[in-house]
N, C-alpha and C. Protein backbone atom coordinates (compact mmCIF):
# COMPACT_ATOMS: atom_id res chain seq x y z
N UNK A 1 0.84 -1.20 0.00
CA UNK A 1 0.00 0.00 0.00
C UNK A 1 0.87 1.25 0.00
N UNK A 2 0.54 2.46 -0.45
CA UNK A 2 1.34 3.44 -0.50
C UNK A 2 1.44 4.21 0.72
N UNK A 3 2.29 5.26 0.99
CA UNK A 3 1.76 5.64 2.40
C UNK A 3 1.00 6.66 2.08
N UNK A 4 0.74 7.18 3.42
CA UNK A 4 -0.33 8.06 3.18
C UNK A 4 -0.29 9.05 4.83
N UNK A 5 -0.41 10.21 4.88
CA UNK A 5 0.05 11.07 6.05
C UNK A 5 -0.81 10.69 7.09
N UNK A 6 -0.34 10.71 8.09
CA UNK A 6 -1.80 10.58 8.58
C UNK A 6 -2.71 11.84 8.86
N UNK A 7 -2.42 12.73 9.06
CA UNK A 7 -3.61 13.83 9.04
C UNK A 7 -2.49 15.10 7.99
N UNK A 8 -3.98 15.12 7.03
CA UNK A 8 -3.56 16.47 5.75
C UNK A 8 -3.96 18.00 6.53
N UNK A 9 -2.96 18.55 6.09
CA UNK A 9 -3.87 19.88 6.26
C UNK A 9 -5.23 20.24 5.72
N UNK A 10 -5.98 20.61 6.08
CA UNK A 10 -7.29 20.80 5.64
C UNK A 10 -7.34 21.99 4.24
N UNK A 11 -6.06 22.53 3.63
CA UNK A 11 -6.24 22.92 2.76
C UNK A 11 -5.97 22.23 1.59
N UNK A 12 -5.39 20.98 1.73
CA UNK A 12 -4.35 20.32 0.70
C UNK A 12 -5.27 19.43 -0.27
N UNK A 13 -4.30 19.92 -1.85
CA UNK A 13 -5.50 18.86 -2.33
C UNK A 13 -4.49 17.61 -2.85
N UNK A 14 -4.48 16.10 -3.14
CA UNK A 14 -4.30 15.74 -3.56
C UNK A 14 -4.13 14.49 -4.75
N UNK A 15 -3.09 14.92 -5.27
CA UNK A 15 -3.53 14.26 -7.28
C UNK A 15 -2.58 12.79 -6.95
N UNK A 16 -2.82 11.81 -7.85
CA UNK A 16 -2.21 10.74 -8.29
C UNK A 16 -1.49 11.38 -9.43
N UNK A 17 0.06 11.78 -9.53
CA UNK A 17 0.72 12.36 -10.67
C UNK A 17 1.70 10.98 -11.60
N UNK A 18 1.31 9.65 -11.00
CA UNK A 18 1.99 8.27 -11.98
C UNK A 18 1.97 7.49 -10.93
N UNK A 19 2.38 6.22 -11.70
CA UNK A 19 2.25 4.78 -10.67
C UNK A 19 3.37 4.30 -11.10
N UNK A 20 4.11 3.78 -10.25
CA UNK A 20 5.50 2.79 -9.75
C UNK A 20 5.25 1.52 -11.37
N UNK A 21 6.65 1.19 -11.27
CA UNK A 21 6.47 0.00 -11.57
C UNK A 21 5.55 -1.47 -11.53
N UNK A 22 5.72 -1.46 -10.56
CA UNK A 22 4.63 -2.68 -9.89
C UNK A 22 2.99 -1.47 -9.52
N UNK A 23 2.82 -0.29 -10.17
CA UNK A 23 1.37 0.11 -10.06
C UNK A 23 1.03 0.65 -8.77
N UNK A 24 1.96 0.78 -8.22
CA UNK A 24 1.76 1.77 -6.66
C UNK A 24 1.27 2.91 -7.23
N UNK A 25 0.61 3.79 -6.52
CA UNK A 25 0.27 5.36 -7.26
C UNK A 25 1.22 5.77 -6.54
N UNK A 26 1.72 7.16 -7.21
CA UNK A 26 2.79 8.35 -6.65
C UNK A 26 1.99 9.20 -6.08
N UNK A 27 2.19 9.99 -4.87
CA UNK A 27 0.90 11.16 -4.97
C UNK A 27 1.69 12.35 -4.82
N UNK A 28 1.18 13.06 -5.03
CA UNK A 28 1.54 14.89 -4.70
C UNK A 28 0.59 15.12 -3.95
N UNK A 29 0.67 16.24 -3.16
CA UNK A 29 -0.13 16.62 -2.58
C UNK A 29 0.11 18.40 -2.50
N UNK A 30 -0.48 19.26 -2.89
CA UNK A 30 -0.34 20.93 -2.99
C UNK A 30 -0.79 21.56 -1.66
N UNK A 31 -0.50 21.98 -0.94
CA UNK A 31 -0.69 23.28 -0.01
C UNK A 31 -0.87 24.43 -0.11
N UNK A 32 -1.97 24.92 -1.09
CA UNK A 32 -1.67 26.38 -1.30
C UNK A 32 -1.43 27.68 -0.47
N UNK A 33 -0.52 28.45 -0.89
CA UNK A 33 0.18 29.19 -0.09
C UNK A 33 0.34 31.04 -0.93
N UNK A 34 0.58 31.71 -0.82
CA UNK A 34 0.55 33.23 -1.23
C UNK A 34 2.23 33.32 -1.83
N UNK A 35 3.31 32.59 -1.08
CA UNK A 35 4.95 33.13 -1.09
C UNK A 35 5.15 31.89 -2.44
N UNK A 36 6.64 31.53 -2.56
CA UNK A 36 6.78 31.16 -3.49
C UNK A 36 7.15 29.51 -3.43
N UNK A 37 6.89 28.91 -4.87
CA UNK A 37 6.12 27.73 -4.80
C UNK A 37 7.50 26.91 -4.60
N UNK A 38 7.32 25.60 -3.95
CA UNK A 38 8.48 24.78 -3.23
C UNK A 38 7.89 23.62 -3.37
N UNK A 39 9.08 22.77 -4.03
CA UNK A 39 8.92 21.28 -4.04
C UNK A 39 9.61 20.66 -3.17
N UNK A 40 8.87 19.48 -2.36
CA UNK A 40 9.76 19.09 -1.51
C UNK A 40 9.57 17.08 -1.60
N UNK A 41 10.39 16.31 -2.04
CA UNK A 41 10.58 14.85 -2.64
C UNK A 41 10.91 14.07 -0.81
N UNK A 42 10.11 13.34 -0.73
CA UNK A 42 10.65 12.72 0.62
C UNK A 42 11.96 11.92 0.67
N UNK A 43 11.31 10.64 -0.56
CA UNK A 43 11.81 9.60 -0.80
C UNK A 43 12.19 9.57 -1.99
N UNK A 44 13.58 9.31 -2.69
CA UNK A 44 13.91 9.03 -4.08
C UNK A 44 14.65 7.62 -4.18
N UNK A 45 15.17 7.38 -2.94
CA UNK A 45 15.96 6.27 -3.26
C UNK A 45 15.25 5.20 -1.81
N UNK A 46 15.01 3.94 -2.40
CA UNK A 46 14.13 2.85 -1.76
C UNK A 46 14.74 3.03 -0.09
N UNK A 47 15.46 2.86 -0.05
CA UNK A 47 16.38 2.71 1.19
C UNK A 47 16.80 3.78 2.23
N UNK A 48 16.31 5.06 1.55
CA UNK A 48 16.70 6.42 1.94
C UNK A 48 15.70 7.06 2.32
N UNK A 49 14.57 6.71 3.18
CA UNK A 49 13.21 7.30 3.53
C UNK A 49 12.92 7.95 4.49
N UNK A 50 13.91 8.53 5.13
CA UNK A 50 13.64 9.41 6.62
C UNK A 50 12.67 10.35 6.30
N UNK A 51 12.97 11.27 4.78
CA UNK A 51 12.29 12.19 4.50
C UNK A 51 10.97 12.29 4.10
N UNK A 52 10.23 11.09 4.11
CA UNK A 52 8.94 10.92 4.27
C UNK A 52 8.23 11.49 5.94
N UNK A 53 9.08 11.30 6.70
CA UNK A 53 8.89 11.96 8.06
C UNK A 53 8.60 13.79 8.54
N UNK A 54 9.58 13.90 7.33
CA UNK A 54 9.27 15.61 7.16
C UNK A 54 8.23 15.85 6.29
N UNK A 55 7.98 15.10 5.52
CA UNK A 55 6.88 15.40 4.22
C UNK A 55 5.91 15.23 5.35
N UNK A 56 5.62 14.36 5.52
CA UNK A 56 4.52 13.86 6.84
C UNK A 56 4.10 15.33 7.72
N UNK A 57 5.16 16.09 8.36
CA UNK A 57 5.06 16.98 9.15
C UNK A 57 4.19 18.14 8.58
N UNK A 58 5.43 18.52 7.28
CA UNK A 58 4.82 19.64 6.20
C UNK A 58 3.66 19.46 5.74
N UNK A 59 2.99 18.26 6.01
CA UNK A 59 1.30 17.85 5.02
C UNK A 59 0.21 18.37 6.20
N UNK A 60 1.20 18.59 7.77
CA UNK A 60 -0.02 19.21 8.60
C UNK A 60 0.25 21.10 9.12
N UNK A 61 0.57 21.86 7.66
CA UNK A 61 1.04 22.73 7.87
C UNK A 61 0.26 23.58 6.97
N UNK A 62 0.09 24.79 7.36
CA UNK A 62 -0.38 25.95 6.77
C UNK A 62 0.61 27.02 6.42
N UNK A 63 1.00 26.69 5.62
CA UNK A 63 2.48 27.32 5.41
C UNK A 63 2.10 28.79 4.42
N UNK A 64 3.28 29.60 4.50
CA UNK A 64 2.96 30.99 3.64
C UNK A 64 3.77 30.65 2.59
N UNK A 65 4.53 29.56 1.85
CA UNK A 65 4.97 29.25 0.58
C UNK A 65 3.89 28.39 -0.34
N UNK A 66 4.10 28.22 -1.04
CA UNK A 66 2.85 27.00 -2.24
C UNK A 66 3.44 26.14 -2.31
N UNK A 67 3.25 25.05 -1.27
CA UNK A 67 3.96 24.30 -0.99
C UNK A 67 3.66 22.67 -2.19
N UNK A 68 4.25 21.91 -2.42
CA UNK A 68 3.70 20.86 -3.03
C UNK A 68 4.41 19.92 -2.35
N UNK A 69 3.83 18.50 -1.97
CA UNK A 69 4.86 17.45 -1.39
C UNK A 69 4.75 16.50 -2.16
N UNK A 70 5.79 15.44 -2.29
CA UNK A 70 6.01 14.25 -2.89
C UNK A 70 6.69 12.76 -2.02
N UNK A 71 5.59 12.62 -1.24
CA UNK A 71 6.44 11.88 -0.16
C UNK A 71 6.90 10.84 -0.46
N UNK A 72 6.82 9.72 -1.13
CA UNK A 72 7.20 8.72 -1.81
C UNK A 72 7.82 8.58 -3.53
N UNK A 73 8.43 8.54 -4.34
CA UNK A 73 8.58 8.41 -5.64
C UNK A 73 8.86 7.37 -6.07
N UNK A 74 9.70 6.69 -5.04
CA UNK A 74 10.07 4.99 -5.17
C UNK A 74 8.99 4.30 -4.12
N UNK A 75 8.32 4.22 -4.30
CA UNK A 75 7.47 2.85 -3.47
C UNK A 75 7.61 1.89 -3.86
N UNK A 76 8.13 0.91 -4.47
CA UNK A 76 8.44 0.18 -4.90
C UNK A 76 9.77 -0.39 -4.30
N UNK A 77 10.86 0.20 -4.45
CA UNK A 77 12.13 0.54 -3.69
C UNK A 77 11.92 0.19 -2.48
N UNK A 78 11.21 1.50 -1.88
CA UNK A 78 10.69 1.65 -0.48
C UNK A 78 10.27 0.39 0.26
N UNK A 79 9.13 -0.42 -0.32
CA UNK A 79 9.03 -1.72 0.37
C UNK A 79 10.01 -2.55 0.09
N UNK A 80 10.66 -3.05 -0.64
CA UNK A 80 11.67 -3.62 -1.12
C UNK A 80 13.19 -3.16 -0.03
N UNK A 81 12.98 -1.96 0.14
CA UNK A 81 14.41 -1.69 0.78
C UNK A 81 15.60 -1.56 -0.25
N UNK A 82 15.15 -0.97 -1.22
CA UNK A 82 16.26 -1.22 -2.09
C UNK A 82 16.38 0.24 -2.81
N UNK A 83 17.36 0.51 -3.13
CA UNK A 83 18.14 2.30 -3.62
C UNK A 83 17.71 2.13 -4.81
N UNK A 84 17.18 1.27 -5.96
CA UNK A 84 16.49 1.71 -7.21
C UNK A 84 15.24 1.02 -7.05
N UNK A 85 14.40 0.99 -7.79
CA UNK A 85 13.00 1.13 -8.46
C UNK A 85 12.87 -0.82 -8.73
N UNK A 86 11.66 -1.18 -9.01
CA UNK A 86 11.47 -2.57 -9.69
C UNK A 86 12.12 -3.02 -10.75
N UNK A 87 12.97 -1.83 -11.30
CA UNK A 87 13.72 -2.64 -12.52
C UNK A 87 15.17 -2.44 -12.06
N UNK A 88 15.38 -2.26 -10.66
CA UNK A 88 16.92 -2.09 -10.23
C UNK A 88 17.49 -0.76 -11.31
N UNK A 89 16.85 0.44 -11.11
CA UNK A 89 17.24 1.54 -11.86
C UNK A 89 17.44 2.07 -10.61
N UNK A 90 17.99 3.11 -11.04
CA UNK A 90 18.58 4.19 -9.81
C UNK A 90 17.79 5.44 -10.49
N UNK A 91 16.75 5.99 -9.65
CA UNK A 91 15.81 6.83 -10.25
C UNK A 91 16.96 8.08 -10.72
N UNK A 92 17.54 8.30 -9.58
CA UNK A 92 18.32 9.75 -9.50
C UNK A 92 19.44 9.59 -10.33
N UNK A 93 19.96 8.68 -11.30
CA UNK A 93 20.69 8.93 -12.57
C UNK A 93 19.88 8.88 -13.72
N UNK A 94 18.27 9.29 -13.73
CA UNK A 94 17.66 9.07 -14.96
C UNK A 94 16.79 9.89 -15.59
N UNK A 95 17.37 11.03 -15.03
CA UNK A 95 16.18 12.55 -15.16
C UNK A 95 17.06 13.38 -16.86
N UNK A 96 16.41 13.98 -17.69
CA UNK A 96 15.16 13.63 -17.40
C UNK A 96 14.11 12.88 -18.17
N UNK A 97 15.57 12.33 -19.03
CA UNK A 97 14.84 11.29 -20.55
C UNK A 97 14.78 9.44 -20.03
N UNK A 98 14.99 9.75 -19.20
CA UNK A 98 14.67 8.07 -18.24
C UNK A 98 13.44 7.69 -18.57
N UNK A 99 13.35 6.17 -18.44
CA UNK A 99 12.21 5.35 -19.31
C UNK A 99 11.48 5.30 -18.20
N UNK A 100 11.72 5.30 -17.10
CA UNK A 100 10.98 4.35 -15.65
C UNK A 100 9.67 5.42 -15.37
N UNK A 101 8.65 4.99 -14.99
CA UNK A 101 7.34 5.48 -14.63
C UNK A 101 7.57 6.30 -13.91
N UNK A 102 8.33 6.20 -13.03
CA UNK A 102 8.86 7.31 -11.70
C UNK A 102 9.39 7.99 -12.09
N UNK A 103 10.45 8.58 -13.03
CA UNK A 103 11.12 9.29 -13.42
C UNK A 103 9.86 10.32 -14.26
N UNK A 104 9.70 9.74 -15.17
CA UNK A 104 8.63 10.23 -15.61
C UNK A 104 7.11 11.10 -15.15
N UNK A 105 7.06 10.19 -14.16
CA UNK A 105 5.76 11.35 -13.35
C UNK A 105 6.59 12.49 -12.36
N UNK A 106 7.79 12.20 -12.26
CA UNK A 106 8.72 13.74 -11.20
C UNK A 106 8.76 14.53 -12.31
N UNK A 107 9.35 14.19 -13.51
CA UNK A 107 9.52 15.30 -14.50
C UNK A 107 8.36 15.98 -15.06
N UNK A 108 7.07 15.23 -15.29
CA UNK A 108 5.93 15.73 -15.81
C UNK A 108 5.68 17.04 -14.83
N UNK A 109 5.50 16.61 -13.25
CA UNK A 109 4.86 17.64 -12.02
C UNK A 109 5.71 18.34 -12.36
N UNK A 110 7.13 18.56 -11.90
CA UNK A 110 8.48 19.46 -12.25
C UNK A 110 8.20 20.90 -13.38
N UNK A 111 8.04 20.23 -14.38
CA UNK A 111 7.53 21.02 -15.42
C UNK A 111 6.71 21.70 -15.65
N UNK A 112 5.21 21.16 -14.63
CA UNK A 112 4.09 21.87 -14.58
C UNK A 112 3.96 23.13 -13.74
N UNK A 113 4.54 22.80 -12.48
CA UNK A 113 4.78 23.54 -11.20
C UNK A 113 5.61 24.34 -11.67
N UNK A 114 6.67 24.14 -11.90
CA UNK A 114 8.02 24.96 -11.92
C UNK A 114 8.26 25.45 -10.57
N UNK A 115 8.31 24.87 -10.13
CA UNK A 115 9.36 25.19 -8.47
C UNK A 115 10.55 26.26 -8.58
N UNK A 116 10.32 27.01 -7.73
CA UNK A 116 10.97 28.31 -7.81
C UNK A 116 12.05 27.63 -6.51
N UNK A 117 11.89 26.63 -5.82
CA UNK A 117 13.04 25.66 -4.85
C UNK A 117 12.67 24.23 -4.65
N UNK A 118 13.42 23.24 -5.02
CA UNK A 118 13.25 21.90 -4.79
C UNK A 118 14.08 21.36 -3.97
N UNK A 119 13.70 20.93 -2.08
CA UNK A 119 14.40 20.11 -1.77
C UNK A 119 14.42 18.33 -1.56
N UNK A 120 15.55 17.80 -2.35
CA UNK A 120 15.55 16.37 -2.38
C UNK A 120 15.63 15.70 -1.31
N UNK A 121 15.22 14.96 -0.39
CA UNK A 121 15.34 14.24 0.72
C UNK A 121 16.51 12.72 0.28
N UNK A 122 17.44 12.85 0.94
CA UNK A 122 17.95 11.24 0.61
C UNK A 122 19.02 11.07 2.15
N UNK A 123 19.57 10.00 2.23
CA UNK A 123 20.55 9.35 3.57
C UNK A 123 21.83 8.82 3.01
N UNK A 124 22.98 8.85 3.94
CA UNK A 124 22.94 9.08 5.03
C UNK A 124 24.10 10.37 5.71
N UNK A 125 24.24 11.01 4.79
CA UNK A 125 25.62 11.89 4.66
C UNK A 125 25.79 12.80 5.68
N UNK A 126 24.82 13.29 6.29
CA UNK A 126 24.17 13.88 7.59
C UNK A 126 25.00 15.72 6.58
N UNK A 127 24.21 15.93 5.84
CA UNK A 127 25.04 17.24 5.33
C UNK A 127 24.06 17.89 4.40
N UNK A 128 23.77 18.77 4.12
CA UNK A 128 23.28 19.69 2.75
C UNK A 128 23.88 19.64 1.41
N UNK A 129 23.78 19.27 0.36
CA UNK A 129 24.52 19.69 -0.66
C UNK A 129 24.39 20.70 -1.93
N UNK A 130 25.32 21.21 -2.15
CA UNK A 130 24.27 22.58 -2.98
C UNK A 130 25.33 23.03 -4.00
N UNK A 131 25.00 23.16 -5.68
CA UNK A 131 25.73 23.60 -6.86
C UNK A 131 25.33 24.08 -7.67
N UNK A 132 26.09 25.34 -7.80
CA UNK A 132 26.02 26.22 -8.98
C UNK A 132 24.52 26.86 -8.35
N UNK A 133 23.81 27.31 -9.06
CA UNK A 133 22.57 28.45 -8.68
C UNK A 133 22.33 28.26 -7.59
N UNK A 134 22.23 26.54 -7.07
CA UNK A 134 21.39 26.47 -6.00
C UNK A 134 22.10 26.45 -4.43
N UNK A 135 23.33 26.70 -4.86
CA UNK A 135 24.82 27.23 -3.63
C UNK A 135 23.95 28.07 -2.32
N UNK A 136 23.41 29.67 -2.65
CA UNK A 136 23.04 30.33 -1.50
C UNK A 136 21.98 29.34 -0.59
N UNK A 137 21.02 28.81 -1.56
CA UNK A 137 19.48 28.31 -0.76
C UNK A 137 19.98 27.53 0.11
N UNK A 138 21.03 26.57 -0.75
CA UNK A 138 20.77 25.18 0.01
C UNK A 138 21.58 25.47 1.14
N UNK A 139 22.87 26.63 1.62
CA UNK A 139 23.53 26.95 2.52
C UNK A 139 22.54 27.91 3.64
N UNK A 140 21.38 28.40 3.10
CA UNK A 140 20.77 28.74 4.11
C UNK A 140 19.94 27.81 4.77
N UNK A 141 19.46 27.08 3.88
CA UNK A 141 18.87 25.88 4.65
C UNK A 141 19.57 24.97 5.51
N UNK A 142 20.86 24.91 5.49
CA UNK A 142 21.78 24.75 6.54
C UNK A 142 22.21 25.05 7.65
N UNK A 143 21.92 26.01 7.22
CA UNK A 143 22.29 27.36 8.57
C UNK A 143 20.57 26.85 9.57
N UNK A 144 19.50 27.10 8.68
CA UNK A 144 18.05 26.81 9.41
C UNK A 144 17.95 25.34 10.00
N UNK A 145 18.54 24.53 9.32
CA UNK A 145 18.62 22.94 9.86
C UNK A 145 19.31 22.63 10.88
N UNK A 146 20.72 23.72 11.24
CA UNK A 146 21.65 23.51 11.59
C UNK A 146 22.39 21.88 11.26
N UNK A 147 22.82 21.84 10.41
CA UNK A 147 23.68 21.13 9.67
C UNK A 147 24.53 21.39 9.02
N UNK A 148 25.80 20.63 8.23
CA UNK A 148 26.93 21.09 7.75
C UNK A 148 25.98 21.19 5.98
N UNK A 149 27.31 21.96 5.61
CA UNK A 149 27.00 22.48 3.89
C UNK A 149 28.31 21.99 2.80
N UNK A 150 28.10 21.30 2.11
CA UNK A 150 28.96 21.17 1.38
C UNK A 150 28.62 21.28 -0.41
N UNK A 151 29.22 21.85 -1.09
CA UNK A 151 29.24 22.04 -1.97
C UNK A 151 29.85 20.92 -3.23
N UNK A 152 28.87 20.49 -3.94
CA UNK A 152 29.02 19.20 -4.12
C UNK A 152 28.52 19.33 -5.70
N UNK A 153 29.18 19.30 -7.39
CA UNK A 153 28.83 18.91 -8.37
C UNK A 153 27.80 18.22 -8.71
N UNK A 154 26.63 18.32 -9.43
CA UNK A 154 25.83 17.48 -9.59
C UNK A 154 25.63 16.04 -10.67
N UNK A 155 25.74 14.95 -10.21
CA UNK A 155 26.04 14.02 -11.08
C UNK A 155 25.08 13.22 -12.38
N UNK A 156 25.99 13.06 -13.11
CA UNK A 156 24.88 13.05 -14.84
C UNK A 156 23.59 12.60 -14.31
N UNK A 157 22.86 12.77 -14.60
CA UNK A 157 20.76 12.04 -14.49
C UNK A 157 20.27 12.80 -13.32
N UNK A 158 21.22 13.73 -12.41
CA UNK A 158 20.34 13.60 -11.08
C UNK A 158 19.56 14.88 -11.62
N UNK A 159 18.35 14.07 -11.09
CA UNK A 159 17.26 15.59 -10.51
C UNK A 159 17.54 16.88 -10.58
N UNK A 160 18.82 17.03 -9.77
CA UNK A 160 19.23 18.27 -9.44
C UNK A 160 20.29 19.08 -10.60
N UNK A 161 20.70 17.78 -10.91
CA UNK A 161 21.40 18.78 -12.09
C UNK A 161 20.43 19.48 -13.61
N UNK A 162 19.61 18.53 -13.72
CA UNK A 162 18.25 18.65 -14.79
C UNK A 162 17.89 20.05 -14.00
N UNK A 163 17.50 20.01 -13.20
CA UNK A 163 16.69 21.38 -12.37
C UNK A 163 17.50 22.69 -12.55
N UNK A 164 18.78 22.72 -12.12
CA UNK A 164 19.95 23.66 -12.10
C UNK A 164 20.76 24.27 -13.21
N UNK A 165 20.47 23.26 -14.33
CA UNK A 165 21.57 23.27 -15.58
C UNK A 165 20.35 23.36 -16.64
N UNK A 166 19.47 22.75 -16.69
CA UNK A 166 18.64 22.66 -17.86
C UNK A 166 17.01 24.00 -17.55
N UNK A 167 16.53 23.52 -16.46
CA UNK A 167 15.66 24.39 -16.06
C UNK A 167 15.86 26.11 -16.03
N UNK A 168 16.96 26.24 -15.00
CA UNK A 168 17.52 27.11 -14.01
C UNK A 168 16.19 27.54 -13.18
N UNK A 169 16.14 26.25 -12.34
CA UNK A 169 15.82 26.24 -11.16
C UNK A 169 16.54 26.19 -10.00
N UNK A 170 16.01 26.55 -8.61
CA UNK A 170 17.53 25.82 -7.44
C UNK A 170 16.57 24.63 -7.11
N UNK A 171 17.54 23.59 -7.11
CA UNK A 171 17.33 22.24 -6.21
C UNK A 171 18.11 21.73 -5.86
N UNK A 172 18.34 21.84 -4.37
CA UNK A 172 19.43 20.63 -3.29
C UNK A 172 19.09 19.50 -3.13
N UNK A 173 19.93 19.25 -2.23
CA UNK A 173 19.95 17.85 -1.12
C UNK A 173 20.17 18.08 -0.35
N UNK A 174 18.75 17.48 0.37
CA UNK A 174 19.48 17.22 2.24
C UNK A 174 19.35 15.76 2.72
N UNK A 175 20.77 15.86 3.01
CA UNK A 175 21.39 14.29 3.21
C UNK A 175 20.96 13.96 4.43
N UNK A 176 20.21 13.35 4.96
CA UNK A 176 19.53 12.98 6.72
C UNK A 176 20.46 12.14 7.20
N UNK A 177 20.74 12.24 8.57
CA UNK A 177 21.79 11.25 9.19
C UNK A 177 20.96 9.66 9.16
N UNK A 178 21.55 8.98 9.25
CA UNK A 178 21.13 6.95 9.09
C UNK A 178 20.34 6.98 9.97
N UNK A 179 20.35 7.73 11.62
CA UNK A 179 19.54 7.14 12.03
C UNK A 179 17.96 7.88 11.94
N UNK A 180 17.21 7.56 12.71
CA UNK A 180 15.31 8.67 12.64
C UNK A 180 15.74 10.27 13.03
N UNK A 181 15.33 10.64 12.73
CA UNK A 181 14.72 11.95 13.00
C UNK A 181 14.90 12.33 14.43
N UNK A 182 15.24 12.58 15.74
CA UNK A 182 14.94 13.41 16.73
C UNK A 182 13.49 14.25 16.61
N UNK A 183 12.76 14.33 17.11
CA UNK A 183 11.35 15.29 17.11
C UNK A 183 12.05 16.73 17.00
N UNK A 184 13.05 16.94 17.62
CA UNK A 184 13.56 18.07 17.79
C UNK A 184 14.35 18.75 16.50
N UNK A 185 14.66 17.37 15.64
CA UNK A 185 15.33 17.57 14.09
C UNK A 185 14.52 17.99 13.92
N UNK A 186 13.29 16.58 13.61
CA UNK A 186 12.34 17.10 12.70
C UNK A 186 11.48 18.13 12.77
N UNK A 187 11.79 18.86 13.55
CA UNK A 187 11.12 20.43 13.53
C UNK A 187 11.75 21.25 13.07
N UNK A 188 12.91 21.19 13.35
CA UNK A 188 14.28 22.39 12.46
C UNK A 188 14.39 21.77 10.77
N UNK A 189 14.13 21.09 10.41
CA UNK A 189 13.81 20.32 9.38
C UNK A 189 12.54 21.15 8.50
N UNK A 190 11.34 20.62 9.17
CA UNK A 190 9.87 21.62 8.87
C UNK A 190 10.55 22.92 8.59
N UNK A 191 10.80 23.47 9.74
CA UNK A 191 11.08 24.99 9.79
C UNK A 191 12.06 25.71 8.67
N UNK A 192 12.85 24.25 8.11
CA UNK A 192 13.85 25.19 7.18
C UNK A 192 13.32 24.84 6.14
N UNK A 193 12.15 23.77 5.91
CA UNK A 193 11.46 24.24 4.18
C UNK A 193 10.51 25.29 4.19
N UNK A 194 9.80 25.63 5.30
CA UNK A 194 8.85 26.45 5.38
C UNK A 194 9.53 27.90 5.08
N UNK A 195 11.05 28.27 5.08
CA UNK A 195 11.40 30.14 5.52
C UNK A 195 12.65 29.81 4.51
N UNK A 196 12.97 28.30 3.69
CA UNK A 196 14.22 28.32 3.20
C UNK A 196 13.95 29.51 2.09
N UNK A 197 12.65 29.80 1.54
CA UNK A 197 12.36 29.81 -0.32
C UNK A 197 12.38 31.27 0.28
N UNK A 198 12.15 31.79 1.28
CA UNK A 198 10.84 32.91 1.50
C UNK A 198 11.87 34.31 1.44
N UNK A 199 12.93 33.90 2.01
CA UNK A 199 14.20 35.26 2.01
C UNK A 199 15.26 34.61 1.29
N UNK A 200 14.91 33.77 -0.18
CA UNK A 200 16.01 32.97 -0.88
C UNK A 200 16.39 34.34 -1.99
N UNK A 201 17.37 34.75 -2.39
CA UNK A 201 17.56 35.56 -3.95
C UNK A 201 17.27 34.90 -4.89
């Protein structure tokens, strides 16, 4: 079964934007908001899912950005426990002419939305990573997370380089430490997608 938050904000609407390999649905879910619009990916890699925990948080939020969430992209992965998709692809080298269903429904939303900031959720580097345009955001969101920042090239297929190089959009990574969340993370976490976009250049 896919997950599913347990309580939405009462403003949120949400779409089925593609289905997994094995036919899981993907969902988005929108928050509309007045400030500027922010994508935020929980899960990209099967094995790397802390950030479904923050998506979770942000889905019971009334936020002043336009927020959109994507808490799952690999479900498939995800139950499996495994860093690519049902066909052993690695989603995040396949943006954005990748064959896989998943790849395909991130790039469709991507395109539609146009995210004025996208942050990627993945494990276990315990760090921010941020290149070329998206250098200032993702270092302030560091500073808001309190976590380290490193400045890090983006590698052929990922997400982030499609977003940064082809778009010119900003989209990071925030690398979550291996183990859960602290309640106390995951609030400095919330707090730095909610104010990362809002005083971004």
């Amino acid at each position: 079964m896919p997950w599913i938050a347990g309580t939405l904000s009462t403003l949120a609407a949400v779409f089925v934007i593609g289905h997994s390999v094995q036919g899981q649905p993907i969902q988005a879910w929108h928050i509309p908001g007045p400030g500027p619009r922010v994508l935020v990916v929980g899960c990209i890699h099967g094995n790397e899912c802390s950030g479904i925990d923050v998506v979770d948080a942000l889905a019971r939020t009334h936020p002043h950005e336009d927020l959109w969430l994507v808490p799952d992209l690999n479900p498939d992965g995800h139950a499996a426990r495994t860093r690519g998709n049902a066909h052993d692809v690695d989603l995040n080298r396949s943006f954005p002419n990748g064959r896989e269903p998943e790849t395909r429904a991130a790039v469709a939303l991507i395109r539609r939305i146009r995210p004025a900031v996208t942050i990627w959720f993945h494990q276990a580097e315990d760090r921010v990573r941020g290149w070329g345009r998206s250098k200032a955001v993702a270092r302030r969101y560091a500073r808001l997370a309190g976590m380290r920042y490193a400045s890090v090239e983006w590698p052929a297929g990922a997400a982030t380089r499609w977003q940064n190089t082809v778009l010119g959009e900003r989209s990071f990574v925030v690398e979550l430490p291996r183990e859960r969340l602290t309640p106390w993370q995951l609030d400095r976490h919330v707090r730095a997608c909610l104010r990362v976009a809002l005083a971004a250049p």
